[in-house]
N, C-alpha and C. Protein backbone atom coordinates (compact mmCIF):
# COMPACT_ATOMS: atom_id res chain seq x y z
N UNK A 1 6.27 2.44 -19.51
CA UNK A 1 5.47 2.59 -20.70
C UNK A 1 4.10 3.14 -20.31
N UNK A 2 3.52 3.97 -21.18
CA UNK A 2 1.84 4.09 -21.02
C UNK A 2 0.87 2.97 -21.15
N UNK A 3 -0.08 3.55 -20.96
CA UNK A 3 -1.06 2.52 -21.20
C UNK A 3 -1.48 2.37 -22.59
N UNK A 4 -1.49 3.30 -23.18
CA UNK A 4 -1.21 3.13 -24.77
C UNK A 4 -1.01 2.30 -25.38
N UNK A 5 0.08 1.75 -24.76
CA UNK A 5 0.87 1.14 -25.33
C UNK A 5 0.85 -0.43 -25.06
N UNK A 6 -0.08 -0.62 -24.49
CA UNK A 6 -0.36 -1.89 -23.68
C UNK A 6 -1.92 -2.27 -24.34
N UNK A 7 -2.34 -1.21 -24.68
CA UNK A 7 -4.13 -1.89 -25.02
C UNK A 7 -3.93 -2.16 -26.29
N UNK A 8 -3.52 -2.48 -27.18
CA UNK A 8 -3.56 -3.56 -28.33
C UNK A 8 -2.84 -4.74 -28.33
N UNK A 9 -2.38 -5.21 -27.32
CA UNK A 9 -1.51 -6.06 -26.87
C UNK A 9 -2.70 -7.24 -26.47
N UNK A 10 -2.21 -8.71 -26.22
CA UNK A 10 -3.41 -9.77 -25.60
C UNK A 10 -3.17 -10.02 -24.16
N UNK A 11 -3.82 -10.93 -23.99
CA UNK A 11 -4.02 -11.18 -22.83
C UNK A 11 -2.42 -12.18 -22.39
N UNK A 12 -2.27 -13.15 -23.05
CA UNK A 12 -0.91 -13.85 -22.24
C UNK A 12 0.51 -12.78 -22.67
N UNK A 13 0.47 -11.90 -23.71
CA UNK A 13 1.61 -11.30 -23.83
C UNK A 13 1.54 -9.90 -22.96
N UNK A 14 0.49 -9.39 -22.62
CA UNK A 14 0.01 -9.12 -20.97
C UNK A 14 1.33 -9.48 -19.87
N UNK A 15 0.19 -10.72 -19.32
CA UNK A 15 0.60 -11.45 -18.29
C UNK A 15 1.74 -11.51 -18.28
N UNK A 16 2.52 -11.67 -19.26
CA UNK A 16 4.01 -12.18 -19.08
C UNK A 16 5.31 -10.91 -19.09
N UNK A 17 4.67 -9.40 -19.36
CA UNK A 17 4.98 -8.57 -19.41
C UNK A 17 4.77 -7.89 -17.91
N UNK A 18 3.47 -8.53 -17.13
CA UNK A 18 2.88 -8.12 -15.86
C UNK A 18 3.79 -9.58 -15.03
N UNK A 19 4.43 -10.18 -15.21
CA UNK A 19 5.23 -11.09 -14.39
C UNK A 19 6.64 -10.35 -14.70
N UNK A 20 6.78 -10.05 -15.42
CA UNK A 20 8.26 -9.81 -15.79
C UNK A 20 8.62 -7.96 -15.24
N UNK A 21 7.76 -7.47 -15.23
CA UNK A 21 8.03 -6.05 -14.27
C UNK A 21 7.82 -6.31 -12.91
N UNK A 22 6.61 -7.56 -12.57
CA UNK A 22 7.02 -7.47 -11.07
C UNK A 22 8.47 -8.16 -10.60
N UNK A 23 8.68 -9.28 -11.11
CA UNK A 23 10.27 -9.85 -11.16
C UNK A 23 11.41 -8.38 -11.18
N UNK A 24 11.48 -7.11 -11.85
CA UNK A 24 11.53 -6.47 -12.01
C UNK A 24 11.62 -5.37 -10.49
N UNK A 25 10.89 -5.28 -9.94
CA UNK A 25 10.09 -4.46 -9.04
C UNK A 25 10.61 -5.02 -7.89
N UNK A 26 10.35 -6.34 -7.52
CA UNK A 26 11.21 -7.03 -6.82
C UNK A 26 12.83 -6.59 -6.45
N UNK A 27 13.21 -7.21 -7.54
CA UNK A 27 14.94 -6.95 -7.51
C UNK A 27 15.46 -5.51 -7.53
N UNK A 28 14.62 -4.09 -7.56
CA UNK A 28 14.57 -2.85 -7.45
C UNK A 28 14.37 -2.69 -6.09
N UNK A 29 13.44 -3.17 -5.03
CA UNK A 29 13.29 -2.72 -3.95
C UNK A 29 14.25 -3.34 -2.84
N UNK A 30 14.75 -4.42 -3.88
CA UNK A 30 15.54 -5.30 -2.96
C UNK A 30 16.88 -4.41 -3.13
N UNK A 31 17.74 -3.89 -4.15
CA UNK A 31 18.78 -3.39 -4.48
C UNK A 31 18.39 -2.19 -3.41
N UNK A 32 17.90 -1.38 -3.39
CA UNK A 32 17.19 -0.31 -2.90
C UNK A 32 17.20 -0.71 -1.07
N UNK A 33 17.25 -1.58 -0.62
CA UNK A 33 17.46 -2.03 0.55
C UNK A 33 18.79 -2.63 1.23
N UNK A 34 19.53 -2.59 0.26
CA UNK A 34 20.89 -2.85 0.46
C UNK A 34 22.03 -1.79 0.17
N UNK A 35 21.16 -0.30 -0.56
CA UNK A 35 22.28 0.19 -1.10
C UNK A 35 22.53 0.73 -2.57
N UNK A 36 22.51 -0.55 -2.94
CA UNK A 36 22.88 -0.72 -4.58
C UNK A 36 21.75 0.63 -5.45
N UNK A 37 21.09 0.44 -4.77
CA UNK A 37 20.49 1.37 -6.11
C UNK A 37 20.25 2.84 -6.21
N UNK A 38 20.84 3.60 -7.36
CA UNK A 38 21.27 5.10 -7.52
C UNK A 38 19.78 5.51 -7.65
N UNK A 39 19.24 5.47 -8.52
CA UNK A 39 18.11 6.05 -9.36
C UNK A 39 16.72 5.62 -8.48
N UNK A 40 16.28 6.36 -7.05
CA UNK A 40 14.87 5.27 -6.70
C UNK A 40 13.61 5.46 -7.46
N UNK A 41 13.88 6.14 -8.08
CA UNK A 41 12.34 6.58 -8.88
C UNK A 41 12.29 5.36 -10.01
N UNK A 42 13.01 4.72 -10.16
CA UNK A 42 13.14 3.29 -10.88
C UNK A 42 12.07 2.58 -10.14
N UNK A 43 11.94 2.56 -9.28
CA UNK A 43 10.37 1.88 -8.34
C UNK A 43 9.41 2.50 -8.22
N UNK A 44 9.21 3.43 -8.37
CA UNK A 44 8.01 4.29 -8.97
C UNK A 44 8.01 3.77 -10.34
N UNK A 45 8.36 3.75 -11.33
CA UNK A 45 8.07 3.97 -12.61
C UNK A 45 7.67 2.35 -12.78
N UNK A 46 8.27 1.36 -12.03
CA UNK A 46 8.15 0.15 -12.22
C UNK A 46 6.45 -0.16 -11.83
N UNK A 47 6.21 0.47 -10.36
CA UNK A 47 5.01 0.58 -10.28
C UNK A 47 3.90 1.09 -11.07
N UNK A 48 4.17 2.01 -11.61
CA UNK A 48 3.07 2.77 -12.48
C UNK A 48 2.95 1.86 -13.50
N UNK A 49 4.18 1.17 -14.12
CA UNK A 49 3.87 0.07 -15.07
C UNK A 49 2.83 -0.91 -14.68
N UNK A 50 3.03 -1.76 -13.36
CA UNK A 50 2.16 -2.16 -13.45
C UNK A 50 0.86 -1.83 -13.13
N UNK A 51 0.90 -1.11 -12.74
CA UNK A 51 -0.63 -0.37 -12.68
C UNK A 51 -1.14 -0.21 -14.28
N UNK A 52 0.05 -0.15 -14.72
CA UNK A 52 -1.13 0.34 -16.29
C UNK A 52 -1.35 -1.15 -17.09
N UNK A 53 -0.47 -2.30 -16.77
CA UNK A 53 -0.59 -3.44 -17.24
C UNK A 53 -2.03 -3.98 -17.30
N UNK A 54 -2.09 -4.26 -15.25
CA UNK A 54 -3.21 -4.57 -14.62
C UNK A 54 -4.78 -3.57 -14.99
N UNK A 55 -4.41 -2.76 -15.22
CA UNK A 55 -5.80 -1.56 -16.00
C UNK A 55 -5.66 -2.18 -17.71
N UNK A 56 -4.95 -2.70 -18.45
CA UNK A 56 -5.60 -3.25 -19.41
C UNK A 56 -5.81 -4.39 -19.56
N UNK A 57 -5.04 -4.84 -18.21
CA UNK A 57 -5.71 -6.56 -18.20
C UNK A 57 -7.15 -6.46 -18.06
N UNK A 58 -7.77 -5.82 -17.05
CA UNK A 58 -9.01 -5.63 -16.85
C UNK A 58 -9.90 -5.11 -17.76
N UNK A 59 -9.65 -4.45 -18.28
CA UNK A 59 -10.26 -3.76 -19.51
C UNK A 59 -10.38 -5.20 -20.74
N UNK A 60 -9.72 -5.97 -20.70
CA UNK A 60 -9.42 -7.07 -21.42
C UNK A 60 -10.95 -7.90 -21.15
N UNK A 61 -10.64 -7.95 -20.09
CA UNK A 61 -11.44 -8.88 -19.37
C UNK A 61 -13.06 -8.56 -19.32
N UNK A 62 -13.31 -7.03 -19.10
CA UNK A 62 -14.55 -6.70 -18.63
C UNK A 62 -15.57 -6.77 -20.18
């Protein structure tokens, strides 16, 4: 997702969106280390998510 799409959103529905892609991100690099996974740019994109999470958490915050 963009970041767009994240800055009218709050702060715990945030967080729990920024726990749930790294849970996410996790089980991608792990599949990705065994094999299992076709598509690796699925861990890129997972990353950029949270990068854009964590940029409106902060923005939240500041």
């Amino acid at each position: 997702m963009a970041y767009l799409d994240y800055k009218g959103k709050d702060v715990a529905e945030l967080q729990g969106l920024l726990a749930e892609t790294r849970g996410l991100l996790h089980e991608l690099v792990f599949k990705h280390s065994i094999g299992q996974l076709k598509n690796v740019r699925e861990i890129t994109l997972a990353k950029k998510s949270i990068a854009h999470l964590m940029t409106a958490l902060n923005a939240i915050k500041a």
